[in-house]
Protein backbone atom coordinates (compact mmCIF):
# COMPACT_ATOMS: atom_id res chain seq x y z
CA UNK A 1 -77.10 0.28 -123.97
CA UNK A 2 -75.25 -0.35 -127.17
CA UNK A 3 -77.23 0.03 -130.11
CA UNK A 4 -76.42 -2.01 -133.12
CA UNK A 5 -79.56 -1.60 -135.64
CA UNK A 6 -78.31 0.86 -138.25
CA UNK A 7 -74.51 1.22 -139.65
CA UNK A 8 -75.04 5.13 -138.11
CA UNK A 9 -76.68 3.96 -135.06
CA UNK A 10 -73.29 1.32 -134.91
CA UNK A 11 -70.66 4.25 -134.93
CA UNK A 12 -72.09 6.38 -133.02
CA UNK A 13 -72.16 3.75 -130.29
CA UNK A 14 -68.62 3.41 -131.35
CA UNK A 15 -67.73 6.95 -131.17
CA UNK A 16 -69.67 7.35 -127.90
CA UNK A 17 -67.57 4.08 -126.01
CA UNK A 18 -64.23 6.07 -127.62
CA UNK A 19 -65.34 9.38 -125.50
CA UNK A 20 -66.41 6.90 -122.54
CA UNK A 21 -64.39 8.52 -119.27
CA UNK A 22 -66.50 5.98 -116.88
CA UNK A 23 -67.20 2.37 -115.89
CA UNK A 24 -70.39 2.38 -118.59
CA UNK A 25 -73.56 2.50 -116.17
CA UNK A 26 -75.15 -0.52 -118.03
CA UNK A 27 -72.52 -2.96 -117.95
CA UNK A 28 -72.36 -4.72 -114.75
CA UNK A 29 -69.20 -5.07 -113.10
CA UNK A 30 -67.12 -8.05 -114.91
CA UNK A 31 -66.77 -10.88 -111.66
CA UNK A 32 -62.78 -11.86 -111.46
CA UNK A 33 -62.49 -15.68 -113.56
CA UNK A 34 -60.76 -18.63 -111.54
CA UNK A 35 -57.93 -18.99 -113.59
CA UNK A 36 -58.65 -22.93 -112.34
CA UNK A 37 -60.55 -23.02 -115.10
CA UNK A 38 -57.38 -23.06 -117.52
CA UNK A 39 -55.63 -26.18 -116.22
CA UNK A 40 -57.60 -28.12 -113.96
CA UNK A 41 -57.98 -31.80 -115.59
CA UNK A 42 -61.72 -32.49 -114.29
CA UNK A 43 -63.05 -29.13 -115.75
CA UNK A 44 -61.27 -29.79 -119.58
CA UNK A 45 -63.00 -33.34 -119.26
CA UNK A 46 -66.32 -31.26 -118.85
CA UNK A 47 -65.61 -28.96 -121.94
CA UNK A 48 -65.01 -32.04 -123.71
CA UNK A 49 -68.23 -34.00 -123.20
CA UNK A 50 -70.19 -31.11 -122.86
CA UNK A 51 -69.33 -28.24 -125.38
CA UNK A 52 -66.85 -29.48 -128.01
CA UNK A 53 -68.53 -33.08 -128.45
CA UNK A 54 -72.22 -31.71 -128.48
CA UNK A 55 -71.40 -28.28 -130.31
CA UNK A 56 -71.02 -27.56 -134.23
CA UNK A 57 -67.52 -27.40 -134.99
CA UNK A 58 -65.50 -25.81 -137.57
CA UNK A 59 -63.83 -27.87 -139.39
CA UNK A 60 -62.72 -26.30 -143.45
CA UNK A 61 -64.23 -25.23 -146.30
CA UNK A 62 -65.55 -26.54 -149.36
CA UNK A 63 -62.84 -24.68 -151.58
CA UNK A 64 -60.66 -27.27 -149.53
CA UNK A 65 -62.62 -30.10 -151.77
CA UNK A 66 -63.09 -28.72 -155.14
CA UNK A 67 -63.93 -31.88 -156.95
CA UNK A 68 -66.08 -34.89 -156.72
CA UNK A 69 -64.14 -37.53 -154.63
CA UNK A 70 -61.67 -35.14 -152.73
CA UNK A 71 -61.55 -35.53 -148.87
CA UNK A 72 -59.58 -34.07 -145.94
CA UNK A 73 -59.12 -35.66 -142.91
CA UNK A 74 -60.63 -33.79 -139.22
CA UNK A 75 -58.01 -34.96 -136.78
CA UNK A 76 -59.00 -33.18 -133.75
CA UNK A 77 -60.51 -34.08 -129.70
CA UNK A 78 -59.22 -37.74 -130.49
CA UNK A 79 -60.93 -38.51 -133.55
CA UNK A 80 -60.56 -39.15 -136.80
CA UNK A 81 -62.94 -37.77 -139.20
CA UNK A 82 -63.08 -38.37 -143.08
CA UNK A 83 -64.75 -35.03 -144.82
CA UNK A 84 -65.62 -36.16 -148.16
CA UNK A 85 -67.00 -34.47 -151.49
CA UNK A 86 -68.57 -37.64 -152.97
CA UNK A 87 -68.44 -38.27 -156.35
CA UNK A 88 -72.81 -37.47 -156.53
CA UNK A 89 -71.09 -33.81 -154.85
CA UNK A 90 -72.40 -34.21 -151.64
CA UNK A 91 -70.24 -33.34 -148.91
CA UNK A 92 -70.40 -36.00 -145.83
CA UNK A 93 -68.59 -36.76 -142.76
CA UNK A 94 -67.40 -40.03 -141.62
CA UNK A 95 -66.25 -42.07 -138.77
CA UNK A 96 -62.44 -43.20 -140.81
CA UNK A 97 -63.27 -46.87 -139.57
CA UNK A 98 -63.26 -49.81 -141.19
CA UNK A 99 -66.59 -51.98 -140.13
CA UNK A 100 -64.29 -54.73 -140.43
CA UNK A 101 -61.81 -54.57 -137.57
CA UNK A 102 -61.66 -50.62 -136.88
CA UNK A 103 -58.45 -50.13 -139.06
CA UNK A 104 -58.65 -46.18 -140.27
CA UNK A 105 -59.66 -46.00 -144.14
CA UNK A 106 -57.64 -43.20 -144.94
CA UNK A 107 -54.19 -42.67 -144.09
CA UNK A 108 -53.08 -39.29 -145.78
CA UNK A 109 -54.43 -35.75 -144.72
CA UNK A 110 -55.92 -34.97 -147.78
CA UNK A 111 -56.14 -36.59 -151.28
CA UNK A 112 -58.91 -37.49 -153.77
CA UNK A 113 -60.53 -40.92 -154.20
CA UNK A 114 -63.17 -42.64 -156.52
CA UNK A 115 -63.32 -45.24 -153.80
CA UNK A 116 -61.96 -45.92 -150.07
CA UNK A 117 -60.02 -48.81 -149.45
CA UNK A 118 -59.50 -49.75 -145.90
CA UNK A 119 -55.52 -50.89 -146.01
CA UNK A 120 -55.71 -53.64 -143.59
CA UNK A 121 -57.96 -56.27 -145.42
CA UNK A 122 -59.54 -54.46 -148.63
CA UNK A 123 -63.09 -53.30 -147.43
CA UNK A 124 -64.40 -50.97 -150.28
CA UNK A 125 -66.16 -48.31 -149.66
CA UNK A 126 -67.73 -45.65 -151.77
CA UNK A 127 -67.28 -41.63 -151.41
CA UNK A 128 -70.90 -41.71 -149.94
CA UNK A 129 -69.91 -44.20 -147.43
CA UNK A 130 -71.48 -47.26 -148.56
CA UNK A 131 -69.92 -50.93 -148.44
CA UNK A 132 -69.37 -51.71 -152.04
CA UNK A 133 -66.44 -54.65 -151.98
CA UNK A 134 -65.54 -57.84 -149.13
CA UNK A 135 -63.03 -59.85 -150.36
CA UNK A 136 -64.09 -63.76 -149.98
CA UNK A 137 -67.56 -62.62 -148.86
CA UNK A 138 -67.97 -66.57 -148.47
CA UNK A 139 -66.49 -66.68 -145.25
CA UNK A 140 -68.43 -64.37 -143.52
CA UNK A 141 -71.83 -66.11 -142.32
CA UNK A 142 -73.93 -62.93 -141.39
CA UNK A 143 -72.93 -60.61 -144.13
CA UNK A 144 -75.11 -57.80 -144.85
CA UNK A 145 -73.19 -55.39 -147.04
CA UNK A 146 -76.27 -52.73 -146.81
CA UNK A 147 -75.92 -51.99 -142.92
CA UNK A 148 -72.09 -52.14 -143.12
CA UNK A 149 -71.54 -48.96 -144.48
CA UNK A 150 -68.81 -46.22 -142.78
CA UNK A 151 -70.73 -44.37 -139.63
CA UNK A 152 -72.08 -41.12 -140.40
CA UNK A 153 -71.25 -37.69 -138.63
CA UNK A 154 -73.38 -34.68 -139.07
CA UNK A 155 -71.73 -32.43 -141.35
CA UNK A 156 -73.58 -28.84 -142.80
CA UNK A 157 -72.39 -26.07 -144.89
CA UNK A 158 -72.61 -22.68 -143.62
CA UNK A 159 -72.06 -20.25 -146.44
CA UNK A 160 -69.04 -22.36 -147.73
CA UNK A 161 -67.86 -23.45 -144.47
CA UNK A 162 -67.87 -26.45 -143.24
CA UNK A 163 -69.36 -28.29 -139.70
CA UNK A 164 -69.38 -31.63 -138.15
CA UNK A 165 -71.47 -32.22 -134.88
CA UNK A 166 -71.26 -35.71 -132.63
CA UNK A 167 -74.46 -34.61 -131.07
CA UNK A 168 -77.66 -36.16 -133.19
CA UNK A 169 -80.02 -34.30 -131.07
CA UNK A 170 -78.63 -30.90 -131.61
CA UNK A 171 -80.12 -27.77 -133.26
CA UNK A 172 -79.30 -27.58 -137.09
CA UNK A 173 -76.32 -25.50 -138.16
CA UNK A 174 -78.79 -22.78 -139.73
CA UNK A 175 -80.41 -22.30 -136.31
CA UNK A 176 -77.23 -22.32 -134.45
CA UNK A 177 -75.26 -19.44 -136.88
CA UNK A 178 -78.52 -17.17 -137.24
CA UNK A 179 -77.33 -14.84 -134.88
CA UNK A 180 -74.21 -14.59 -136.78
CA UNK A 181 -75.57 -14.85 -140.27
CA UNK A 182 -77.90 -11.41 -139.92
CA UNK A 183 -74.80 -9.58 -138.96
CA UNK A 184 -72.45 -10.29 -141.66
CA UNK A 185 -75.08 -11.66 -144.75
CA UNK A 186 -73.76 -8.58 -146.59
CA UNK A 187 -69.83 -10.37 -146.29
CA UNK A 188 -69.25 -11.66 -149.56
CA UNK A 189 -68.26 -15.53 -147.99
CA UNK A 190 -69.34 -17.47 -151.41
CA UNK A 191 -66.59 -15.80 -153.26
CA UNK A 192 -64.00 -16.60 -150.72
CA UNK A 193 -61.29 -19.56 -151.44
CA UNK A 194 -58.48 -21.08 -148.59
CA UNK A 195 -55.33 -19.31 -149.99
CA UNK A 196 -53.63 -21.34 -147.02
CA UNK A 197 -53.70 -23.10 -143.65
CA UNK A 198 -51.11 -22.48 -140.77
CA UNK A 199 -51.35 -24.86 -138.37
CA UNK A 200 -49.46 -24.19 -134.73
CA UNK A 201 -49.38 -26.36 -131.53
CA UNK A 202 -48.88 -24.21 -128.25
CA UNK A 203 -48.14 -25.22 -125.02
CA UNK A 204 -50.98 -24.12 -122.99
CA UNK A 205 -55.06 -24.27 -122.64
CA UNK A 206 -57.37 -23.34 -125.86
CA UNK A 207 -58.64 -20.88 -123.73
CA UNK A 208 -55.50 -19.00 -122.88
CA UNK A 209 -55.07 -19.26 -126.96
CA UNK A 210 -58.24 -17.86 -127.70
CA UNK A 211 -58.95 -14.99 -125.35
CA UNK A 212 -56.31 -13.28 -127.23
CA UNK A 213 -58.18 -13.06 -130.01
CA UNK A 214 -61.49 -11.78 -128.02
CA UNK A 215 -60.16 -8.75 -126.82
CA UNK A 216 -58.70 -5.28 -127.96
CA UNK A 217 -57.00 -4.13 -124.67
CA UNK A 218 -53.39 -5.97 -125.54
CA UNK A 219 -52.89 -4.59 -128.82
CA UNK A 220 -51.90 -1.21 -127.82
CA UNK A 221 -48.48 -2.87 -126.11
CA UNK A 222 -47.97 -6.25 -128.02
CA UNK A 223 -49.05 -4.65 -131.75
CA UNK A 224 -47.71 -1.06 -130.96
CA UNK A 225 -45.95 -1.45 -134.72
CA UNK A 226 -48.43 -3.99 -136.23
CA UNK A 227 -51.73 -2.98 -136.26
CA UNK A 228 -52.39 -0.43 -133.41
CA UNK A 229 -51.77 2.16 -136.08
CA UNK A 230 -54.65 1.40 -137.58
CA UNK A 231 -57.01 0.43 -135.06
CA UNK A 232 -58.84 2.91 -132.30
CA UNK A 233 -59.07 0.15 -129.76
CA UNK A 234 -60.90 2.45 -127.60
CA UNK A 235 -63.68 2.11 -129.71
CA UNK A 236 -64.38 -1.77 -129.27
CA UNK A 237 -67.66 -2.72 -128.43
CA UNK A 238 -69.30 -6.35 -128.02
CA UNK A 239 -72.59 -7.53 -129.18
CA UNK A 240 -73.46 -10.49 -127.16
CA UNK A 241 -75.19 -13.03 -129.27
CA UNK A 242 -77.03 -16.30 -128.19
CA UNK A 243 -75.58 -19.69 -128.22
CA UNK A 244 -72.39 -18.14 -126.79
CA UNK A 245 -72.02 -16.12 -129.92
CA UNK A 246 -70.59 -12.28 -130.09
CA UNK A 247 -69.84 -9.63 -133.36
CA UNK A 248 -66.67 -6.95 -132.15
CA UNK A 249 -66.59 -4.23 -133.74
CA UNK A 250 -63.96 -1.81 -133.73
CA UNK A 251 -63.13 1.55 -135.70
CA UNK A 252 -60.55 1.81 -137.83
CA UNK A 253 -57.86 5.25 -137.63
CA UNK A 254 -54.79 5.91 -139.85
CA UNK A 255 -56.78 6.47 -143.12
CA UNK A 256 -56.56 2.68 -143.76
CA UNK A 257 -58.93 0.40 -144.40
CA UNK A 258 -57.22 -2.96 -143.35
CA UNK A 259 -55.35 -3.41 -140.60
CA UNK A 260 -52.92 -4.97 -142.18
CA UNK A 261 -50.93 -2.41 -144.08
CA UNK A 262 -47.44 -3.17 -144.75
CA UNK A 263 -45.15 -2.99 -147.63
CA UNK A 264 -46.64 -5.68 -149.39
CA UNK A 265 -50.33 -5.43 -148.35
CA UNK A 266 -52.94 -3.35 -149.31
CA UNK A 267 -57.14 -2.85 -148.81
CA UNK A 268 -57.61 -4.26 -152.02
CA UNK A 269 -57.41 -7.93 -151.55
CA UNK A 270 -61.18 -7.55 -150.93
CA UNK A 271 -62.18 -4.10 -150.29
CA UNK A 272 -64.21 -4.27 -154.18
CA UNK A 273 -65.95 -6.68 -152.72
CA UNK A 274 -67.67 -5.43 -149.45
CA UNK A 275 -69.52 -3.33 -148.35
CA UNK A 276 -68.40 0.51 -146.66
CA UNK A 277 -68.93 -0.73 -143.33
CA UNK A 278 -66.58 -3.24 -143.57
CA UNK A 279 -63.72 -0.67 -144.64
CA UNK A 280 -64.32 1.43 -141.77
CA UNK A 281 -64.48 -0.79 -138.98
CA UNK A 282 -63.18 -3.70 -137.92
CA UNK A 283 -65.92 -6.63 -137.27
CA UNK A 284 -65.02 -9.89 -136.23
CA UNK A 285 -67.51 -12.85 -135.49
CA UNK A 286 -66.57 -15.47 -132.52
CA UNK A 287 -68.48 -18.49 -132.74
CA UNK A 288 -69.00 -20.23 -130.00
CA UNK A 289 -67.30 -22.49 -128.92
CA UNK A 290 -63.53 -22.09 -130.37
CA UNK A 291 -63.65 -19.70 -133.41
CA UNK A 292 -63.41 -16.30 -134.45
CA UNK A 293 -62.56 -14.04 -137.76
CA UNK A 294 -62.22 -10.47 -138.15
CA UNK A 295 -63.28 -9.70 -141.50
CA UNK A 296 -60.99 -7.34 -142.91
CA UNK A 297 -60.68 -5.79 -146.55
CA UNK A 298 -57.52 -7.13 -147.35
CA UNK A 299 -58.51 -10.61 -146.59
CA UNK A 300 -58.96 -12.37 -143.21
CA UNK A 301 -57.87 -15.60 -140.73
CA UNK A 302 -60.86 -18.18 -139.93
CA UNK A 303 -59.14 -19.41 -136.87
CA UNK A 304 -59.84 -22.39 -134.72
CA UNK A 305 -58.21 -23.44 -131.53
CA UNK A 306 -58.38 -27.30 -130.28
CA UNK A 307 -57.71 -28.66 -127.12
CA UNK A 308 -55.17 -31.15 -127.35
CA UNK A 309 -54.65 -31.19 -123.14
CA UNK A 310 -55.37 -29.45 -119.88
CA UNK A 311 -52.30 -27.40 -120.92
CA UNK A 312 -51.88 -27.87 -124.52
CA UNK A 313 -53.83 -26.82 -127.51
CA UNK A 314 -53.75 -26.45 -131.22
CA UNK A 315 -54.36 -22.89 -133.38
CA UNK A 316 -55.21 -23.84 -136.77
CA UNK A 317 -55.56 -20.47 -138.99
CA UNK A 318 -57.17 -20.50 -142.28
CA UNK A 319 -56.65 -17.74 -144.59
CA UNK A 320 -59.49 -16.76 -147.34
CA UNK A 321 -59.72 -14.38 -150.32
CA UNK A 322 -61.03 -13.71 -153.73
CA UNK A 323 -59.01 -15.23 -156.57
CA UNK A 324 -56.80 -12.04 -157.87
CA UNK A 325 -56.69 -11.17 -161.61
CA UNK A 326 -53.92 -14.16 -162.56
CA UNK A 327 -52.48 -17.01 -160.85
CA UNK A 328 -49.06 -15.74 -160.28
CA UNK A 329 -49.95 -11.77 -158.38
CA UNK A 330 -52.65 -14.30 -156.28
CA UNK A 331 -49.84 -16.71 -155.25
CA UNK A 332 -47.95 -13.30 -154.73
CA UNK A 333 -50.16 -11.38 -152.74
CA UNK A 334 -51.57 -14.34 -150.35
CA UNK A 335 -47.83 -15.49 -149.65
CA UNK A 336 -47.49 -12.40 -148.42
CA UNK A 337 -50.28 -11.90 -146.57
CA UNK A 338 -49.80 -15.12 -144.91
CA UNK A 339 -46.52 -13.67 -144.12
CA UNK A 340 -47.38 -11.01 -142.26
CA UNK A 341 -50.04 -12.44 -140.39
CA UNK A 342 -47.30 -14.80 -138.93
CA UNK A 343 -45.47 -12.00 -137.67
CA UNK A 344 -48.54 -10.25 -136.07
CA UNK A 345 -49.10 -14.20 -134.32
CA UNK A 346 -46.08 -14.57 -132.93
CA UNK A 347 -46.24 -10.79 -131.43
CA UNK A 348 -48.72 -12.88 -129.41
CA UNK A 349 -48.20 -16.82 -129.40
CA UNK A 350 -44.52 -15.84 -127.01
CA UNK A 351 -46.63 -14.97 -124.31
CA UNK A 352 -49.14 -17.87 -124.10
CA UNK A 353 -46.76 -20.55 -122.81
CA UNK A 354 -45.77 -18.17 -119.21
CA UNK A 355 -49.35 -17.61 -119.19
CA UNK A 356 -50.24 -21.13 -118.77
CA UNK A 357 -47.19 -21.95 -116.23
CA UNK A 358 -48.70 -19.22 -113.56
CA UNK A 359 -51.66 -20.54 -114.27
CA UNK A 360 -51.03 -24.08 -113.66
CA UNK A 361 -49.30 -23.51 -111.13
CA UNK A 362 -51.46 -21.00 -109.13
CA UNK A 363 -49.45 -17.78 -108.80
CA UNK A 364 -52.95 -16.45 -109.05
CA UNK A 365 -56.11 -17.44 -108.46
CA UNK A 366 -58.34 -15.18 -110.88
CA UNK A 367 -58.46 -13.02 -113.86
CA UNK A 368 -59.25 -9.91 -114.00
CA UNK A 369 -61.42 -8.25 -117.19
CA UNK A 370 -61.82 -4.89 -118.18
CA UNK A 371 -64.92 -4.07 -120.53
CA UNK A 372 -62.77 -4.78 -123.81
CA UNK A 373 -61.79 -8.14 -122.68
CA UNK A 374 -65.82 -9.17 -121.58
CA UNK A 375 -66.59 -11.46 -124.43
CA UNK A 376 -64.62 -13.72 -122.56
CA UNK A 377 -66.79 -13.55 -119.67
CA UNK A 378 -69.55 -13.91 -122.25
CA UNK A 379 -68.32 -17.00 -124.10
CA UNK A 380 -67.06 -18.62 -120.19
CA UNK A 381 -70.69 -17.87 -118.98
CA UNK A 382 -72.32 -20.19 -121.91
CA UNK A 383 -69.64 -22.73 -121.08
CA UNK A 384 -70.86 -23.26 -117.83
CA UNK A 385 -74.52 -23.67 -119.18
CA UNK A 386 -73.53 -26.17 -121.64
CA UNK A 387 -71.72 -28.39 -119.09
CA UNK A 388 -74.80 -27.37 -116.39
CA UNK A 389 -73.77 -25.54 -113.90
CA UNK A 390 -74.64 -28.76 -111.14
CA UNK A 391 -71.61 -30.32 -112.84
CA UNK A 392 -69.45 -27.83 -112.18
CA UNK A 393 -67.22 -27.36 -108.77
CA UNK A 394 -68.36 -24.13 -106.95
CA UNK A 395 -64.95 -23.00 -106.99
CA UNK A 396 -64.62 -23.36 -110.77
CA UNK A 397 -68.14 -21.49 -111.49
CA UNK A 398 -68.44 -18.10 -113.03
CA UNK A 399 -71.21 -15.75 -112.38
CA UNK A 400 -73.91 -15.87 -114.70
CA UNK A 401 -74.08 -11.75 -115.20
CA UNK A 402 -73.99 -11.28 -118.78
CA UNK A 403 -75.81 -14.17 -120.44
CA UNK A 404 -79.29 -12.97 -121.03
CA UNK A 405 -80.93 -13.42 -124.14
CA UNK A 406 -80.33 -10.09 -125.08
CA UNK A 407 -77.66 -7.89 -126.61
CA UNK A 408 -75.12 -6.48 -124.38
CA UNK A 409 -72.32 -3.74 -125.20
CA UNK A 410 -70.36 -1.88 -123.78
């Protein structure tokens, strides 16, 4: 069993997977996914109103609204979600609908307010939501300004990022990252800022996106010149988390401690700033149900990937860092970074498309996962027991063999 307790008890469960020569005797073997699962319409109507409507979901970070009365719009799943810093600082979510006749409050992605002003027939409201202004209040005979106000989402801060969650009843945001926040609470998050958002729509399914990003086996042939210089993907090793979580860990090789070397980047974006293990191995943190980071010295990608359709999704990447020592080498550096991160995407993002065709189409009828690729298993196991299995068609189901409450590593 992989042991995770102590930074030396974590490499030499590293080191000891990188010498592995055999299936690993605890493991059991992964069961072969329906690939089903990554177009059929009835099953992405289940993810819908089961995981992503009743989940937390990412959805920016509060360097995105520095000021009192700056706001973003969440336009993701169908809705439209106003993320506001009012101007008491408190950051809320709302429903951007007028209580008048439903017209949308805010029209432009981003901006900053001292008062929304629904466009259609005046309705003021304030940055905490509240129904401040009716014009001709007269002719309305059951008035009452003090239920009116915009409908609340839930919306927590986790560290500096952001959540929203449609589901009233769920657990609170603390509860739900715990397993994730005693991993990394040495990461220096608070003095992270967004140096900049790429946003990409892909034709095919979130998942097909995402898995990508779960999984060390494909980086060998897709990132031969990239990054597999500087990563011993051998090494990579899951810690199954609850709620669908999982921490990755990899070791680093080259004598770098980023795996993003290049001409123009180096380890010390952030490497001042965290701690050894960090430097020497690669750790990155999916949260269920649709994001993942690898937290990397030079700086790293909070990425998020939305369903848009059975077949079509959207990757929304979010790059943080510490401020550098002066405006311009900051601009400088995180341009760059940005850069090459683009490059290392589309190694991948070329593939995803023919993925999705056989898939849709049925030129096969499962995937097949090797012990680097098993947090998928993981993550598609707690799908199934947020929808409820019962809901689920028999020939869509995965086998429940990894999803105990404990750890499991391989």
């Amino acid at each position: 069993m992989a042991r995770f307790d102590t930074d030396a008890q974590t490499l030499e469960t590293l080191r000891l997977e990188g010498e592995r020569s055999e299936y690993p005797a605890h493991l059991p073997p992964i069961p072969p996914l329906p690939a089903a699962r990554y177009s059929d319409p009835d099953f992405y109507a289940l993810e819908l109103k089961h995981v992503f409507f009743k989940s937390w979901l990412a959805v920016g970070h509060v360097s995105e609204l520095e000021k009192p009365g700056a706001y973003k719009l969440f336009e993701e799943l169908g809705q439209s979600i106003i993320i506001s810093r009012g101007i008491d600082d408190e950051i809320r979510a709302f429903r951007n609908a007028c209580r008048h006749r439903a017209a949308a409050i805010v029209t432009e992605p981003k901006g900053v307010a001292r008062r929304f002003v629904c466009p259609y027939h005046s309705w003021g409201y304030s940055t905490e939501g509240e129904l401040k202004s009716v014009p001709e209040p007269q002719n309305f005979a059951c008035l009452d300004k003090g239920k009116l106000g915009l409908h609340r989402v839930r919306c927590e801060n986790w560290r500096g990022f952001l959540y929203i969650n449609f589901d009233d009843d769920a657990i609170s945001l603390e509860e739900y990252m715990a397993p994730i926040a005693a991993i990394v609470q040495d990461f220096p998050f608070e003095d992270m800022t967004v140096k900049g958002t790429v946003v990409t729509d892909i034709a095919c399914n979130w998942k097909t996106g995402y898995d990508n990003f779960l999984e060390s086996y494909h980086i060998n042939t897709v990132h031969r010149k990239t990054i597999a210089p500087f990563i011993d993907t051998k090494t990579w090793t899951l810690e199954g988390l609850p709620h669908g979580h999982g921490c990755l860990r990899t070791m680093k090789r080259g004598g770098s401690q980023t795996l993003f070397r290049s001409e123009n980047i180096s380890d010390e974006g952030i490497a001042g700033k965290v701690s050894e293990r960090y430097r020497a191995i690669t750790v990155a943190i999916p949260r269920f149900p649709n994001t993942t980071a690898g937290l990397d010295p030079a700086g790293f990608n909070w990425q998020s990937f939305w369903p848009t359709g059975p077949d079509t999704m959207r990757m929304v990447n979010l790059y943080l860092g510490p401020d550098l020592e002066s405006p311009e080498a900051d601009r400088k550096y995180w341009d760059d970074f940005i850069s090459y991160n683009d490059t290392i995407l589309a190694e991948d993002m070329y593939l995803f498309p023919s993925m999705q065709r056989s898939m849709s189409e049925g030129d096969i009828s499962h995937l097949m996962l090797s012990t680097q690729e098993h947090y998928i298993q993981w993550y598609h196991e707690h799908l199934d027991k947020a929808i409820g299995t019962q809901n689920i068609p028999e020939s869509l189901r995965v086998q429940q063999v990894l999803s105990g409450e404990g750890t499991t590593g391989a």
